[in-house]
Protein backbone atom coordinates (compact mmCIF):
# COMPACT_ATOMS: atom_id res chain seq x y z
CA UNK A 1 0.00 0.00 0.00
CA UNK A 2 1.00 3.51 -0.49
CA UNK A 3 2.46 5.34 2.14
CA UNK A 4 1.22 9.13 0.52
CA UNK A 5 -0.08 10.87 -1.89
CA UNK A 6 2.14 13.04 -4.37
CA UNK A 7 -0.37 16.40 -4.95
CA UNK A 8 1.07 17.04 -8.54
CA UNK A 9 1.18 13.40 -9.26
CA UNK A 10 -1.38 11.41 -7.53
CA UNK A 11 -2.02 7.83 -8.08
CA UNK A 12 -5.70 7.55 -9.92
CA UNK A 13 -6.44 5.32 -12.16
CA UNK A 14 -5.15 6.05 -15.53
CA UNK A 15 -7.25 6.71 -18.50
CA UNK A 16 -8.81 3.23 -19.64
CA UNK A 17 -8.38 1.74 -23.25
CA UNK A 18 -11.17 2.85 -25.37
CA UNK A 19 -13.96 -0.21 -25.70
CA UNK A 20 -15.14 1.49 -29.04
CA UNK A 21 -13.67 0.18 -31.89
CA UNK A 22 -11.71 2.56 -34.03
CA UNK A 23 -14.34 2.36 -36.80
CA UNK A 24 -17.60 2.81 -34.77
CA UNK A 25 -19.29 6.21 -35.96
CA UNK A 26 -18.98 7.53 -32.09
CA UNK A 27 -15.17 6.50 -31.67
CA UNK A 28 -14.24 10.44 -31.13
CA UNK A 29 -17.04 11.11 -29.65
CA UNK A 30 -16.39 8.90 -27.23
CA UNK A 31 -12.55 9.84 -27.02
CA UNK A 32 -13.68 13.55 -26.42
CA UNK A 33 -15.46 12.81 -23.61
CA UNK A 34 -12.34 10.08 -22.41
CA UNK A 35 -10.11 13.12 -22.45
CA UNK A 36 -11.50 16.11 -21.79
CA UNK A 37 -14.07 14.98 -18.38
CA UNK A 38 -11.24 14.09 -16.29
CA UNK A 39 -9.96 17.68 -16.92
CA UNK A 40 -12.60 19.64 -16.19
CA UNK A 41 -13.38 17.88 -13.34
CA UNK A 42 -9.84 18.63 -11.62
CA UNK A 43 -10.67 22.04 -12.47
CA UNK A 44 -13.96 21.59 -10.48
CA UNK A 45 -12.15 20.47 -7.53
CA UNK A 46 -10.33 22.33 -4.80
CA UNK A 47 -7.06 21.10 -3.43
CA UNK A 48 -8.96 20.99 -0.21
CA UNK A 49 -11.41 18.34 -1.25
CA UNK A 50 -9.23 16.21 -3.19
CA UNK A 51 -6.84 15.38 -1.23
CA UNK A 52 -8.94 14.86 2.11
CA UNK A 53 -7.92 12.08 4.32
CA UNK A 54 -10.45 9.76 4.09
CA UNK A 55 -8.48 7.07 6.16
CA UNK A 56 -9.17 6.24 9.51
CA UNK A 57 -7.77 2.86 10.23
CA UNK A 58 -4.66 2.49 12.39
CA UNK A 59 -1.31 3.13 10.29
CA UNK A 60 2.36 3.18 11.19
CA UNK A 61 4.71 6.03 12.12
CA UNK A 62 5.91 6.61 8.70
CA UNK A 63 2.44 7.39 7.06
CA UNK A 64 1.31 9.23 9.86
CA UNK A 65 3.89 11.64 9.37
CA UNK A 66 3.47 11.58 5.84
CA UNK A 67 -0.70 12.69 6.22
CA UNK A 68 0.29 14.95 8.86
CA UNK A 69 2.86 16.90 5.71
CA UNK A 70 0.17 16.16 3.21
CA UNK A 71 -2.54 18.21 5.51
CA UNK A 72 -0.17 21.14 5.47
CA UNK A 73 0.22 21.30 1.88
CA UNK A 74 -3.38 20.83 1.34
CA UNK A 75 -4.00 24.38 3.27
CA UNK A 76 -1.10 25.93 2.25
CA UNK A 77 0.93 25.71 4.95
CA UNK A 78 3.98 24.65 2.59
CA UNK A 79 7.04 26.32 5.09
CA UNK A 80 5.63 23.58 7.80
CA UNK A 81 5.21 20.37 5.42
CA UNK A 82 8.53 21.27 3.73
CA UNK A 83 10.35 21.06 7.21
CA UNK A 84 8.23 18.39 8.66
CA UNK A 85 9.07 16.25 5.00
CA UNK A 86 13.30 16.84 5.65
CA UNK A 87 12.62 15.84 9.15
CA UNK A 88 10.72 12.11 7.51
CA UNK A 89 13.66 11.59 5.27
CA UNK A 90 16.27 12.02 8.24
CA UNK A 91 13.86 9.45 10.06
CA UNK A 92 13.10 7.32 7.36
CA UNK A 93 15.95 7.91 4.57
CA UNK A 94 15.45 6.85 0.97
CA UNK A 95 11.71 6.70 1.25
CA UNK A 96 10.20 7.61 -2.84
CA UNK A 97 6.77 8.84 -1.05
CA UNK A 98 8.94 11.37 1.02
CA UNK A 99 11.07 12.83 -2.38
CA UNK A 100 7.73 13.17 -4.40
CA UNK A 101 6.19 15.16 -1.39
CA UNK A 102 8.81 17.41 -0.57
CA UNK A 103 9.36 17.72 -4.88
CA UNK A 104 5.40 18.95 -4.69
CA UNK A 105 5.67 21.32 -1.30
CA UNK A 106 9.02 23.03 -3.00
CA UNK A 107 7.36 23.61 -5.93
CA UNK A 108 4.00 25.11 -4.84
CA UNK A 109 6.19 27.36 -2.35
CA UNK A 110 8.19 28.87 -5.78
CA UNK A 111 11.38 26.72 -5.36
CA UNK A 112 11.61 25.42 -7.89
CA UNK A 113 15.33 24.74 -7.82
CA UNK A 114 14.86 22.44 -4.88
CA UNK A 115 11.62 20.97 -6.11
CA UNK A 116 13.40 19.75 -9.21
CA UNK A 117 15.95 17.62 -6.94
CA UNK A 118 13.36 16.17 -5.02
CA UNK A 119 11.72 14.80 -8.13
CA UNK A 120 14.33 13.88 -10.05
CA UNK A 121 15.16 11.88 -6.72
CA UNK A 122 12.18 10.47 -6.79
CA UNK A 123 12.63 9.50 -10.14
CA UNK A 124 15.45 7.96 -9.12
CA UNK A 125 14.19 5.47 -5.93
CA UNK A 126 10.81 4.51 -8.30
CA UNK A 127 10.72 5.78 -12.17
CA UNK A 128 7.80 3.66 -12.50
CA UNK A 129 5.24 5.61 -10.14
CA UNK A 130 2.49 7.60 -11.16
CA UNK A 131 2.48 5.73 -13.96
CA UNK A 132 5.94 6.39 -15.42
CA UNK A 133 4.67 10.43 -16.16
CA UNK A 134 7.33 11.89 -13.55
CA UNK A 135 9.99 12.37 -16.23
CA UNK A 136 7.30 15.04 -17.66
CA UNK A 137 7.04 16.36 -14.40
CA UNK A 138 10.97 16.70 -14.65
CA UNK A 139 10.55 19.22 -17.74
CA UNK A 140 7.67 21.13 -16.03
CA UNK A 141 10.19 21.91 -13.63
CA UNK A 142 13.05 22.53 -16.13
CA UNK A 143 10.64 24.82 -17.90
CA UNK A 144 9.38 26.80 -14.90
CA UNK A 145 12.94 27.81 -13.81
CA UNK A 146 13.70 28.56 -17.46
CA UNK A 147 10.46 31.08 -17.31
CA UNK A 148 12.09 32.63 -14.00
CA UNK A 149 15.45 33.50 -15.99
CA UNK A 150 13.26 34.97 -19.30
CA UNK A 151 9.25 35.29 -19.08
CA UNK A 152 9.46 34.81 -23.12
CA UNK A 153 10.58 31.07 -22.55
CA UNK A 154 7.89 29.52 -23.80
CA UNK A 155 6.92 31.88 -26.91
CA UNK A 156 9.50 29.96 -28.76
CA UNK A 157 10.26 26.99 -26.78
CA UNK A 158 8.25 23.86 -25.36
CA UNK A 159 8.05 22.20 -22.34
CA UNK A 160 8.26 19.04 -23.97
CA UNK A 161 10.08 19.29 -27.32
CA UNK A 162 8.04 16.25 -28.41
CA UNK A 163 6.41 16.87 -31.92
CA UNK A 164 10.10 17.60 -33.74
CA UNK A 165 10.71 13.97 -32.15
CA UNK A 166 8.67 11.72 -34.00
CA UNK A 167 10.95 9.20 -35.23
CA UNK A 168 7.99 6.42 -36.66
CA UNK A 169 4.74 6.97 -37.64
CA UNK A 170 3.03 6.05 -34.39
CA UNK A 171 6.33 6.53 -31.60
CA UNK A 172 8.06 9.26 -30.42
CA UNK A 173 11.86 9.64 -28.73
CA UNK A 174 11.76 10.29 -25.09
CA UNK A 175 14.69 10.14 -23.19
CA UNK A 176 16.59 7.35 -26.40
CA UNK A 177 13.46 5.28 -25.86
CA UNK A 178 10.88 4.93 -28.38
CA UNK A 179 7.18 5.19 -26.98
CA UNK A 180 4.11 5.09 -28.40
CA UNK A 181 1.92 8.11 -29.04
CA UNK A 182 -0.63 6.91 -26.96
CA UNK A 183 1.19 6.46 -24.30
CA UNK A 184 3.03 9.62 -24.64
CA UNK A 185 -0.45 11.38 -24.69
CA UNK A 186 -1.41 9.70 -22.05
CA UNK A 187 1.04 10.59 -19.85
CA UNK A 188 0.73 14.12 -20.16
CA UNK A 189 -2.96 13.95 -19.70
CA UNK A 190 -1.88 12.28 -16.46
CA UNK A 191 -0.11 15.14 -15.32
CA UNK A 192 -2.16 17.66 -16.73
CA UNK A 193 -5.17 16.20 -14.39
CA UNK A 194 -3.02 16.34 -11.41
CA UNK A 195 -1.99 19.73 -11.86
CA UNK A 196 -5.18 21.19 -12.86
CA UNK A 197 -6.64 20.93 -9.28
CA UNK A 198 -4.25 23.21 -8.73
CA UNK A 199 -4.24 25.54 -11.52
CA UNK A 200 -7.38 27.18 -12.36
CA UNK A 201 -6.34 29.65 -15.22
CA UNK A 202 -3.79 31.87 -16.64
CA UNK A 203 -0.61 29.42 -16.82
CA UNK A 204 1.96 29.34 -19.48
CA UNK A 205 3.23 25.66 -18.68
CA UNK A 206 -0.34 24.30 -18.51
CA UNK A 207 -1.33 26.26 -21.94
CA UNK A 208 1.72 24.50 -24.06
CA UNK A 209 1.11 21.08 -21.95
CA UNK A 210 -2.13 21.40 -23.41
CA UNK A 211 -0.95 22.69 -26.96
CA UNK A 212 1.46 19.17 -27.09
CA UNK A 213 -1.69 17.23 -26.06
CA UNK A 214 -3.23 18.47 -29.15
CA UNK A 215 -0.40 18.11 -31.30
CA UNK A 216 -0.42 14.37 -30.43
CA UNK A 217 -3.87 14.12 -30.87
CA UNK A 218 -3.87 15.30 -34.49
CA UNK A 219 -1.03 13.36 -35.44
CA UNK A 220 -3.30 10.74 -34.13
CA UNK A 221 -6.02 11.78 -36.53
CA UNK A 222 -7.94 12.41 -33.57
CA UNK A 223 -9.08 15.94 -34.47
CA UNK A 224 -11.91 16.64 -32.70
CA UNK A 225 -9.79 15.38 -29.73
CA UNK A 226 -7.59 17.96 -30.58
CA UNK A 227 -9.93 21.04 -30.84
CA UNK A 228 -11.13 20.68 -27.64
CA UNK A 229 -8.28 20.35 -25.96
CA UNK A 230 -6.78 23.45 -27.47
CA UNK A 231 -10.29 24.77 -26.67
CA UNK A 232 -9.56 24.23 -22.86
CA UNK A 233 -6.10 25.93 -23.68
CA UNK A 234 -6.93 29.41 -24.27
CA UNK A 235 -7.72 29.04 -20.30
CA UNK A 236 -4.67 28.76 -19.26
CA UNK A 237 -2.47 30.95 -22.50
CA UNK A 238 -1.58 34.52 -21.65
CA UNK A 239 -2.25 36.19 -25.16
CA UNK A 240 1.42 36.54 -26.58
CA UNK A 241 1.38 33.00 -26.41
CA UNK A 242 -1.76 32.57 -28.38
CA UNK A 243 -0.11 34.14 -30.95
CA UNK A 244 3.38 33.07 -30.90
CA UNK A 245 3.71 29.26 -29.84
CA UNK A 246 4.78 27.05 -32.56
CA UNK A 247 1.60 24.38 -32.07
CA UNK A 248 0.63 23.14 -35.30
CA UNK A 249 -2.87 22.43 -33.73
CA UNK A 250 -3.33 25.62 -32.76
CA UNK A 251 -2.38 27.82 -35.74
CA UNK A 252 -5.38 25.61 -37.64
CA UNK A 253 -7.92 25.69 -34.93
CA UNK A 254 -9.64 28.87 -36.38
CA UNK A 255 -9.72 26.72 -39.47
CA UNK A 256 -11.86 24.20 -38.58
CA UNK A 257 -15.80 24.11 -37.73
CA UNK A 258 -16.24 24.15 -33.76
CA UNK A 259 -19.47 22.44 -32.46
CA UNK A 260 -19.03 24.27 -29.25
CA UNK A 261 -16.90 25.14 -26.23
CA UNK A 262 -15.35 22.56 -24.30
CA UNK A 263 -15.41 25.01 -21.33
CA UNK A 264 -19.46 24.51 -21.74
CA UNK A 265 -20.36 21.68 -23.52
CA UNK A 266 -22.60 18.43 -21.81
CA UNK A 267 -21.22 15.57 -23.47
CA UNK A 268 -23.25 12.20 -23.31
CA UNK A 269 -22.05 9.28 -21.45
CA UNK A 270 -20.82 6.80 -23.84
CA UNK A 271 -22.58 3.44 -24.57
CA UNK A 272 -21.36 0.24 -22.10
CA UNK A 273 -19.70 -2.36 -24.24
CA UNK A 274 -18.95 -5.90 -23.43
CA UNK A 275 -15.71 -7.21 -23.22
């Protein structure tokens, strides 16, 4: 069982394989609402509510202090949960749960310096958590302290300098491994839900997130996918960067037909299927 609960990258349940067949006339349809109801329900939810501690049966030391940090962080209170988290790892060195904590109190404090060690520690003692996405949550990072040195960063650059990577039709080159699309996408729209309880609006690194999201989706063929997720982008893209970041997707998303905003649409539950 899991000692605690990393705020920027949680453990939920991944996004399930699609049980609609690639040819069925409500395949994206279906993928629409697959992608984009996850999001806008982290941006319905406060940090508050979801990361409550539900938990009431007896645990050990270790994850007592570990709820005790995560309650602090929850409320803001980042000062106290960073120097109760350095006081877990003297207690109980080497511990991943402790690096991805103190990685996520750093980081919402504005350290970003120090919250990049702690992840890429984490990284380190289990690459395979949160279901292999913390490497993206490495570049956030990378990016963010790159934005501190020139606010312009991300006019011209990305945080994850994916779409120039594309080495086969259906994989792309992350870190001299070749991964699939999907699983690329997915990865990011792991993140991306994470982070969006968080951040409500107005946020560079979310925005091009987002644009690469869409980028993946169109190379995909997924376009509708990829409409509404740059849809849900102009949230979080200060203007210059409406206008200046490289995202195929979004240069052509004036140029196709939109059947509504993804910041209001209702979108019907898709049909059970059988397995």
């Amino acid at each position: 069982m899991k000692h605690a609960l990393a705020m920027f990258g949680l453990l939920l349940p991944g996004l399930v394989n699609a049980c609609i067949n690639a040819d069925h006339p409500r395949y994206e349809e279906y993928q629409i609402t697959r992608v984009t109801e996850p999001l806008l329900a982290s941006l319905n939810t406060t940090p508050e509510d979801r990361f409550a501690n539900h938990h009431d049966a007896p645990v050990d030391d270790f994850t007592k202090l570990q709820r005790e940090a995560i309650e602090k962080i929850r409320f803001g209170k980042y000062e106290g949960a960073i120097k109760q988290l350095n006081a877990i790892e003297k207690q109980f060195p080497g511990q991943y749960e402790t690096a991805a904590n103190l990685g996520t109190a750093y980081e919402l404090a504005g350290k970003n310096h120090a919250a990049l060690k702690w992840i890429q520690e984490g990284v380190e003692r289990n690459a395979h958590s949160h279901a292999g996405s913390e490497w993206i949550h490495v570049n956030i990072l990378e990016a963010k302290i790159k934005l501190e040195q020139d606010p312009d960063y991300l006019s011209t650059n990305k945080v994850l300098a994916l779409k120039d990577s594309i080495i086969l039709e259906n994989h792309v080159a992350v870190n001299n491994a070749e991964i699939p699309v999907e699983e690329v996408t997915r990865m990011i729209h792991y993140q991306l839900q994470e982070r969006m309880v968080f951040i409500k609006e107005d946020d560079p690194v979310v925005a091009d997130l987002l644009f690469t999201m869409a980028d993946l989706y169109e190379t995909q063929e997924l376009l509708g996918v990829s409409q509404k997720v740059l849809e849900l982008s102009k949230r979080f893209a200060p203007d210059q960067m409406q206008s200046m970041n490289g995202s195929n997707s979004w240069r052509s998303l004036n140029e196709r037909q939109s059947p509504g905003s993804i910041l209001g649409a209702v979108f019907s539950e898709p049909e059970s299927c059988s397995r």
